[in-house]
PDB file of N, CA and C in Angstrom:
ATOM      1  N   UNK A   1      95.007 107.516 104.109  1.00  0.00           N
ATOM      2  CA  UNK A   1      96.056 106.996 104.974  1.00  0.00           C
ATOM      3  C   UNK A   1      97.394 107.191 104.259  1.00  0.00           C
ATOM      4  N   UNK A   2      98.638 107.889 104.940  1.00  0.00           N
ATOM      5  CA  UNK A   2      99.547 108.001 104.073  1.00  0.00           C
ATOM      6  C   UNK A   2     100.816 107.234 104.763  1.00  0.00           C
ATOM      7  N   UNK A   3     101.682 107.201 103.942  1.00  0.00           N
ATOM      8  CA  UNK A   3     102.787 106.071 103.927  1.00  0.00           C
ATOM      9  C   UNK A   3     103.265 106.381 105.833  1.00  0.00           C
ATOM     10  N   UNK A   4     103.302 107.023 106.265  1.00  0.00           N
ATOM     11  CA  UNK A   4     103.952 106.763 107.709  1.00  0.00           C
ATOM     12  C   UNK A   4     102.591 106.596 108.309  1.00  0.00           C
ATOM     13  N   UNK A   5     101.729 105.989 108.422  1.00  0.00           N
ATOM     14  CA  UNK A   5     100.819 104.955 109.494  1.00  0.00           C
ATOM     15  C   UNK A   5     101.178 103.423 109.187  1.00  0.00           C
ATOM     16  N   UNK A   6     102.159 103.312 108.432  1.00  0.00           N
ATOM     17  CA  UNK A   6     102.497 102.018 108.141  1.00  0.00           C
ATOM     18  C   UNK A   6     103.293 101.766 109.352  1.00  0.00           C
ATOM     19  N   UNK A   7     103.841 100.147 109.691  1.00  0.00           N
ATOM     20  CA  UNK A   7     105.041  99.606 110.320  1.00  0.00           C
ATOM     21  C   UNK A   7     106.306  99.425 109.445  1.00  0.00           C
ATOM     22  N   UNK A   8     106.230 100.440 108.415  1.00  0.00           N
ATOM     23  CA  UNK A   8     107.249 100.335 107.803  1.00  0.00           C
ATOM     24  C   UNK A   8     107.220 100.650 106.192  1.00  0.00           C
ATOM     25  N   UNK A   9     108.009 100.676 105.364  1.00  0.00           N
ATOM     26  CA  UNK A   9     108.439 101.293 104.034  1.00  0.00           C
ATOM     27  C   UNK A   9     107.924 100.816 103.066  1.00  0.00           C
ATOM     28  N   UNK A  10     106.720 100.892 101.757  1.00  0.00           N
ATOM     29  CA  UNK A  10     105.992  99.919 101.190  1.00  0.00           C
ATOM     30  C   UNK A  10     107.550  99.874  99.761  1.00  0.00           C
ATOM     31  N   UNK A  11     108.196  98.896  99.877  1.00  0.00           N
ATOM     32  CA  UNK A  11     108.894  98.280  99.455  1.00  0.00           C
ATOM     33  C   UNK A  11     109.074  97.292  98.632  1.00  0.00           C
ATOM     34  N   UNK A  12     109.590  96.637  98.022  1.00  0.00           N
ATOM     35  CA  UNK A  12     110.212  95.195  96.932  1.00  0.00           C
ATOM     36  C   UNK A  12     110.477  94.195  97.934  1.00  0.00           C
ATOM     37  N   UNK A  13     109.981  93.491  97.897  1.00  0.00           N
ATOM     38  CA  UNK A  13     109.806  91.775  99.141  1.00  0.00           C
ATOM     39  C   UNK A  13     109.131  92.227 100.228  1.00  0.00           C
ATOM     40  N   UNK A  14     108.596  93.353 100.502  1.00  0.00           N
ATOM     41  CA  UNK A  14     107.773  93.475 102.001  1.00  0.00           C
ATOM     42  C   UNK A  14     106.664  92.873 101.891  1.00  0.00           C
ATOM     43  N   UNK A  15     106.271  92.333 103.237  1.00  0.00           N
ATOM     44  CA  UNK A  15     104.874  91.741 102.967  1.00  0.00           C
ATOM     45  C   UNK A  15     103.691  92.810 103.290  1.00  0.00           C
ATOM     46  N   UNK A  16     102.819  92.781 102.668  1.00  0.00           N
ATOM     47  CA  UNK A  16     101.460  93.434 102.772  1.00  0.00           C
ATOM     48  C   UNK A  16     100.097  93.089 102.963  1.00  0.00           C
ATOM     49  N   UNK A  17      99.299  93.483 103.789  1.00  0.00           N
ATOM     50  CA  UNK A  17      97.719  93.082 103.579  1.00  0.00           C
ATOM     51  C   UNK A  17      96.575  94.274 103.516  1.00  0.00           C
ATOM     52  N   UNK A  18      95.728  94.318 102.588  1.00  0.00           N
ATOM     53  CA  UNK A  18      95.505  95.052 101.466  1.00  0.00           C
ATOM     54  C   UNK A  18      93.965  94.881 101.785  1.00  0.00           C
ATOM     55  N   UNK A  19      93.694  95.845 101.284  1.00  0.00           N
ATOM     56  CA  UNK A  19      92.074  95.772 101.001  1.00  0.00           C
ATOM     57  C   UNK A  19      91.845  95.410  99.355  1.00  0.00           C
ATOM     58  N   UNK A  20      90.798  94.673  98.487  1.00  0.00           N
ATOM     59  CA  UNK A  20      91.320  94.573  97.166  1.00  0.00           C
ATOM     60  C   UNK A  20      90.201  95.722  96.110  1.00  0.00           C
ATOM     61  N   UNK A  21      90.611  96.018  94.842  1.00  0.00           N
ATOM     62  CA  UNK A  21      89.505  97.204  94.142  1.00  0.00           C
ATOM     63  C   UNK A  21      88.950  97.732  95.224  1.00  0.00           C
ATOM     64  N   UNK A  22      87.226  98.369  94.947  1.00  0.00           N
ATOM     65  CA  UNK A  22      86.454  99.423  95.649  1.00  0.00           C
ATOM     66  C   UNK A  22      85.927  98.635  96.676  1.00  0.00           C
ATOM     67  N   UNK A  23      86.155  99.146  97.649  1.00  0.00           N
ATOM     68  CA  UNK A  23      85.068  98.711  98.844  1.00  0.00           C
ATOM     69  C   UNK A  23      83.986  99.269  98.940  1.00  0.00           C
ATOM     70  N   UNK A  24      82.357  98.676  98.262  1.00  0.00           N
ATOM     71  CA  UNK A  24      80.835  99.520  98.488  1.00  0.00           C
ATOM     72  C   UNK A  24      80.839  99.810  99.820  1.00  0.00           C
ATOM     73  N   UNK A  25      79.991 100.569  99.635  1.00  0.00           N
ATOM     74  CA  UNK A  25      79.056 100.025 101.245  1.00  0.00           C
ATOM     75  C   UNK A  25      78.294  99.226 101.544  1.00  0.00           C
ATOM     76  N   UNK A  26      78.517  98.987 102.855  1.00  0.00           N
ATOM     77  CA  UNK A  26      77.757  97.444 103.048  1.00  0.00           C
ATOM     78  C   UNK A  26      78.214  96.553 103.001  1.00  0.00           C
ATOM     79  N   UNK A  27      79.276  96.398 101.752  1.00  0.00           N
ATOM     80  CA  UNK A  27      80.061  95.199 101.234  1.00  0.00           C
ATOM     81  C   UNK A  27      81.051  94.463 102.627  1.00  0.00           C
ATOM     82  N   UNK A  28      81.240  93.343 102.946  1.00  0.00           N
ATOM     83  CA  UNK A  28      82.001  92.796 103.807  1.00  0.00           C
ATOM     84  C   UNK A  28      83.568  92.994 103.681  1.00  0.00           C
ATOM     85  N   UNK A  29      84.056  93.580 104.541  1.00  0.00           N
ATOM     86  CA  UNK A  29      85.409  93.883 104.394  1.00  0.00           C
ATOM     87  C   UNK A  29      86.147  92.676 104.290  1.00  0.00           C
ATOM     88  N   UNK A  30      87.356  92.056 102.652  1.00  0.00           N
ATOM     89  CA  UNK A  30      87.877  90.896 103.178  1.00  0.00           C
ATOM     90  C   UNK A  30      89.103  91.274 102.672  1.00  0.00           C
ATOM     91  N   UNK A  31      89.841  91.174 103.393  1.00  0.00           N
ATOM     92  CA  UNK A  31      91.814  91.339 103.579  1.00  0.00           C
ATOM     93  C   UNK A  31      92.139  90.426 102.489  1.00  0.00           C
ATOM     94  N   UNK A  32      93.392  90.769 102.044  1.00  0.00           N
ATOM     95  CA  UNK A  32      94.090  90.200 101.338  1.00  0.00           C
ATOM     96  C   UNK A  32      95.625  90.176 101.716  1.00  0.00           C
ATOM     97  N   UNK A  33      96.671  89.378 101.464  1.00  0.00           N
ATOM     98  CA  UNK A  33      97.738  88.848 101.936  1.00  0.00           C
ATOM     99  C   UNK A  33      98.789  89.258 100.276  1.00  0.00           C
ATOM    100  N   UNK A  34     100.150  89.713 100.294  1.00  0.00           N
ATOM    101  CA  UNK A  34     100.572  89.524  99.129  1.00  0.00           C
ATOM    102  C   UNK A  34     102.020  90.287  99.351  1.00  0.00           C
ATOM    103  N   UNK A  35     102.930  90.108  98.785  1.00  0.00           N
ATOM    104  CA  UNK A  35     104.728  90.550  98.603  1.00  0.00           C
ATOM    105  C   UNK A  35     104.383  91.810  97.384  1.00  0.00           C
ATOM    106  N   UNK A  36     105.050  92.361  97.636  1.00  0.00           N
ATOM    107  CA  UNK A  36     105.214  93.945  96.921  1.00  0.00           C
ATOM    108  C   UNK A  36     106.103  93.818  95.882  1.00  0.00           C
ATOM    109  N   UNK A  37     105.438  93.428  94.532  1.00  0.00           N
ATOM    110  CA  UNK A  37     106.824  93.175  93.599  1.00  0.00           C
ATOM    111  C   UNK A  37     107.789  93.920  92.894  1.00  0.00           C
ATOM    112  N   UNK A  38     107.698  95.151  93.238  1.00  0.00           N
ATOM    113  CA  UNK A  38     108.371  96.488  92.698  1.00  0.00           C
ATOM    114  C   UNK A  38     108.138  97.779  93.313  1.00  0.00           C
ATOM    115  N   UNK A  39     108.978  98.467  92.154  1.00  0.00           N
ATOM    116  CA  UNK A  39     108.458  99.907  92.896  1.00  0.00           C
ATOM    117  C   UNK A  39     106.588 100.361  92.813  1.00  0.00           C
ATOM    118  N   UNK A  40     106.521 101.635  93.879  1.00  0.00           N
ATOM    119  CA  UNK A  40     105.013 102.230  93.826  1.00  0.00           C
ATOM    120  C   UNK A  40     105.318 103.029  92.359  1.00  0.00           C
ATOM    121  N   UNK A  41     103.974 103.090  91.563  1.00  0.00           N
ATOM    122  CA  UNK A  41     103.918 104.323  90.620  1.00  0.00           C
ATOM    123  C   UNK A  41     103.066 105.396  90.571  1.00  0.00           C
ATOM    124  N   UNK A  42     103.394 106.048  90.773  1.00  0.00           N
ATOM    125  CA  UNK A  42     102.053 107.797  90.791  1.00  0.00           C
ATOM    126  C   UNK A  42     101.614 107.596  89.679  1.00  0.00           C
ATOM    127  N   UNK A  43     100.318 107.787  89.508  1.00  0.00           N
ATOM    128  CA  UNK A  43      99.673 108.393  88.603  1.00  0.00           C
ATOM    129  C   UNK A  43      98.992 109.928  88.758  1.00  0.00           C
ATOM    130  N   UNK A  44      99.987 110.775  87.925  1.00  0.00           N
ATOM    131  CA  UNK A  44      99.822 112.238  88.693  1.00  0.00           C
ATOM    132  C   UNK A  44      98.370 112.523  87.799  1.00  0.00           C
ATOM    133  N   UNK A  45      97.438 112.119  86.693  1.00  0.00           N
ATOM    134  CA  UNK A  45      96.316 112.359  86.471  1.00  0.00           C
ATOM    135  C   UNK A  45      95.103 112.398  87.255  1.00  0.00           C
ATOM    136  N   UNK A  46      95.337 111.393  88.464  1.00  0.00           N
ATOM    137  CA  UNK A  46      93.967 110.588  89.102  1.00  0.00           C
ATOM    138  C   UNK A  46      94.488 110.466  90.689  1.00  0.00           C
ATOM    139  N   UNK A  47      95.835 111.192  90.820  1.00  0.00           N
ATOM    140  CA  UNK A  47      97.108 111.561  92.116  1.00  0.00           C
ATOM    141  C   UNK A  47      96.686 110.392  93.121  1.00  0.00           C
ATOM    142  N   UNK A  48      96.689 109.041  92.621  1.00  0.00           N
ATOM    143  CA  UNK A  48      96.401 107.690  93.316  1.00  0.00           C
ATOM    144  C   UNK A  48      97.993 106.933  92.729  1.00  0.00           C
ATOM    145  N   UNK A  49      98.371 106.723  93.886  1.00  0.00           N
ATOM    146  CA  UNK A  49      99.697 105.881  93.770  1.00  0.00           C
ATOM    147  C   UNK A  49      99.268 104.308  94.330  1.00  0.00           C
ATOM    148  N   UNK A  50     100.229 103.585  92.741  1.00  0.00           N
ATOM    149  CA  UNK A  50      99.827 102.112  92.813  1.00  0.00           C
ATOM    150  C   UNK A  50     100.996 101.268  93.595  1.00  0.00           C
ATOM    151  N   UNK A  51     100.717  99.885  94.014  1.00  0.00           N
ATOM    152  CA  UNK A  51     101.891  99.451  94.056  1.00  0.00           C
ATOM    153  C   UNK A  51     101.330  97.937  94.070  1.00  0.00           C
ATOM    154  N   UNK A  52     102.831  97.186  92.743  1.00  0.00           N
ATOM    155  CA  UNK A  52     102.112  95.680  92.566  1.00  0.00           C
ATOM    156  C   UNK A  52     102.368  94.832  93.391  1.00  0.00           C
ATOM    157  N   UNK A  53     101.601  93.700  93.723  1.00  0.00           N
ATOM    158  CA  UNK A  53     101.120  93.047  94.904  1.00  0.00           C
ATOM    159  C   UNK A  53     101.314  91.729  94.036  1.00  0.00           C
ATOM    160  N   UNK A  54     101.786  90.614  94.722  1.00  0.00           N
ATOM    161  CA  UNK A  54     101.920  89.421  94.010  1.00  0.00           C
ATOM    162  C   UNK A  54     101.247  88.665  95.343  1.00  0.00           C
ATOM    163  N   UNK A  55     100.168  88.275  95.115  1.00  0.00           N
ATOM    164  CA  UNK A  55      99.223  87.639  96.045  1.00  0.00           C
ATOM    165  C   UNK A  55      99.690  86.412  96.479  1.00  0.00           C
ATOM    166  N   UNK A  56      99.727  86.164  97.706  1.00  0.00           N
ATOM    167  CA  UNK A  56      99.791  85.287  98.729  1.00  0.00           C
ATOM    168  C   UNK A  56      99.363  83.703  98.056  1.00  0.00           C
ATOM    169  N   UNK A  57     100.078  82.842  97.250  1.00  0.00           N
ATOM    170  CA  UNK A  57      99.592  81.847  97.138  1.00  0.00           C
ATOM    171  C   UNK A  57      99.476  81.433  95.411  1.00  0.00           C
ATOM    172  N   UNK A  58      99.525  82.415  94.856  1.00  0.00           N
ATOM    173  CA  UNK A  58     100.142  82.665  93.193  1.00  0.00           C
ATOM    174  C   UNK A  58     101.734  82.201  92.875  1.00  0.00           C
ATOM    175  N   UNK A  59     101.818  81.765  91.631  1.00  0.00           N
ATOM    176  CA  UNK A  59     102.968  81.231  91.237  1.00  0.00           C
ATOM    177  C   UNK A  59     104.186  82.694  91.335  1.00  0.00           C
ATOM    178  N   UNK A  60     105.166  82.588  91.143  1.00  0.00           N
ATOM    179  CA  UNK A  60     105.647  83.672  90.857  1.00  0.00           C
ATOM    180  C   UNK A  60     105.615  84.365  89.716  1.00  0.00           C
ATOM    181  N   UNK A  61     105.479  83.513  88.698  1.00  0.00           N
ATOM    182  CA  UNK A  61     105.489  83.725  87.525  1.00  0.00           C
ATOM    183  C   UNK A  61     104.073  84.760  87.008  1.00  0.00           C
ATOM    184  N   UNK A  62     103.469  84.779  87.866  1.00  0.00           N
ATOM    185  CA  UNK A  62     101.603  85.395  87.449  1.00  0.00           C
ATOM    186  C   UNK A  62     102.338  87.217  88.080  1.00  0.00           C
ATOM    187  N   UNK A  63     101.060  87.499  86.709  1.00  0.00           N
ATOM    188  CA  UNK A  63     101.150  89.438  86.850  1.00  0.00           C
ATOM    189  C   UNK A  63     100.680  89.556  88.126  1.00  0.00           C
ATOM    190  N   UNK A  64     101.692  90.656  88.883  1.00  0.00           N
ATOM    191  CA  UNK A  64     101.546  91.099  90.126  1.00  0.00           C
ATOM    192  C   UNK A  64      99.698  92.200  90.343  1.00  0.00           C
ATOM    193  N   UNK A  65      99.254  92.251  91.093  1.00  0.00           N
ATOM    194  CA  UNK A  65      97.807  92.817  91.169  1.00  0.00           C
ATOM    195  C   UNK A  65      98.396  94.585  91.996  1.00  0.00           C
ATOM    196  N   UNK A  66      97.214  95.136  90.799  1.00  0.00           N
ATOM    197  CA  UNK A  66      97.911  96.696  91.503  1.00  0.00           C
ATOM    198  C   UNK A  66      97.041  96.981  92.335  1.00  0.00           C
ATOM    199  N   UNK A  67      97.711  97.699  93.542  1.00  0.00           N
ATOM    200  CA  UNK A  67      96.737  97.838  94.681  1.00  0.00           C
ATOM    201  C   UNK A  67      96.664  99.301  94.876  1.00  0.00           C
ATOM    202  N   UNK A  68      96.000 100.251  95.357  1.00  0.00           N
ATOM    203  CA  UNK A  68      95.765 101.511  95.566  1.00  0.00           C
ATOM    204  C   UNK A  68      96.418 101.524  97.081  1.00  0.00           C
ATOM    205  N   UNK A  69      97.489 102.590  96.955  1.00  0.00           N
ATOM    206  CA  UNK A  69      98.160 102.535  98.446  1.00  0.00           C
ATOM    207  C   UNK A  69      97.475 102.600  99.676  1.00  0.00           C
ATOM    208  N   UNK A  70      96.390 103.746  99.067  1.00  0.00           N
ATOM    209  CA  UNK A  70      95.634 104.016 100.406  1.00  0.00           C
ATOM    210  C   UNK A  70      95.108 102.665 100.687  1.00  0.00           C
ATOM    211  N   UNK A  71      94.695 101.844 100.174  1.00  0.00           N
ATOM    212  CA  UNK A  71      94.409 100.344 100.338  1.00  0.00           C
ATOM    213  C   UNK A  71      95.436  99.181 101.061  1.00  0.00           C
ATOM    214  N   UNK A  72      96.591  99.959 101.087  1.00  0.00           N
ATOM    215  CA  UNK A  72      97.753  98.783 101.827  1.00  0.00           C
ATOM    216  C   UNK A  72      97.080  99.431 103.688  1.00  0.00           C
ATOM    217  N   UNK A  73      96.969  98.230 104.111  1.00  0.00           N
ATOM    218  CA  UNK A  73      96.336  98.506 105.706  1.00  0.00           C
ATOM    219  C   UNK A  73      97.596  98.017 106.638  1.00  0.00           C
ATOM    220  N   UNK A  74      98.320  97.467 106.151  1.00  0.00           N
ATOM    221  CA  UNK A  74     100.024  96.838 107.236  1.00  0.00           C
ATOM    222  C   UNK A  74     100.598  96.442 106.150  1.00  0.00           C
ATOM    223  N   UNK A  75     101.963  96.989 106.486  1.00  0.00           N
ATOM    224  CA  UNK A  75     103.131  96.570 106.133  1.00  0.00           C
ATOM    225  C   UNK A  75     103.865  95.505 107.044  1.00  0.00           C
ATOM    226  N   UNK A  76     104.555  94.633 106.198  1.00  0.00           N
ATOM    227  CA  UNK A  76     105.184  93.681 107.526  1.00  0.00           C
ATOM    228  C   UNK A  76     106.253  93.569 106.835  1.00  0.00           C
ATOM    229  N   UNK A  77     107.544  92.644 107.340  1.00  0.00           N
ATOM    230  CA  UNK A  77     108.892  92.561 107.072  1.00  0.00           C
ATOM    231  C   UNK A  77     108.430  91.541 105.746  1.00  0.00           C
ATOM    232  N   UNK A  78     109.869  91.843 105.268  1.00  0.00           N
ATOM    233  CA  UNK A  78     110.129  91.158 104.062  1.00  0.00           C
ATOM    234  C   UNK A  78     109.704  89.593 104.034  1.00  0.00           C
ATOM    235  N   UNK A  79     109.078  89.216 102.544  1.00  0.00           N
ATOM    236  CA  UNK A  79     108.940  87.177 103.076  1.00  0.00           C
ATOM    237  C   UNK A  79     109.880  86.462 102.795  1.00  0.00           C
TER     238      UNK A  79
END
């Protein structure tokens, strides 16, 4: 899935909901909720671009969680 099936720009304060690490098979699909705390970073070795996620309900102060873009499922407006 690449960045224009989004509702918008994966960004710094946008909100996001995410799929989290590998999804098996079989495994129950469960969403995740979280603000985009910076920029995305390529990793041109493994050509998977990250972007950190500060989860829905975490202090601000806690390390943001890196999410695999193809893993961001909606973008929503800023929180």
């Amino acid at each position: 899935m690449g960045q224009d099936d989004f509702s918008g720009p994966i960004v710094a304060g946008r909100q996001v909901t995410y799929r989290p690490g590998g999804c098996r098979s079989g495994a129950r699909l469960v969403c995740r909720r979280g603000v985009v705390a910076g920029g995305a970073v390529f990793d041109e070795y493994t050509d998977i671009t990250w972007v950190p996620v500060r989860v829905d309900g975490r202090a601000l102060d806690t390390e943001p969680e890196w999410v695999r873009a193809e893993n961001i499922i909606e973008v929503g407006a800023g929180a």
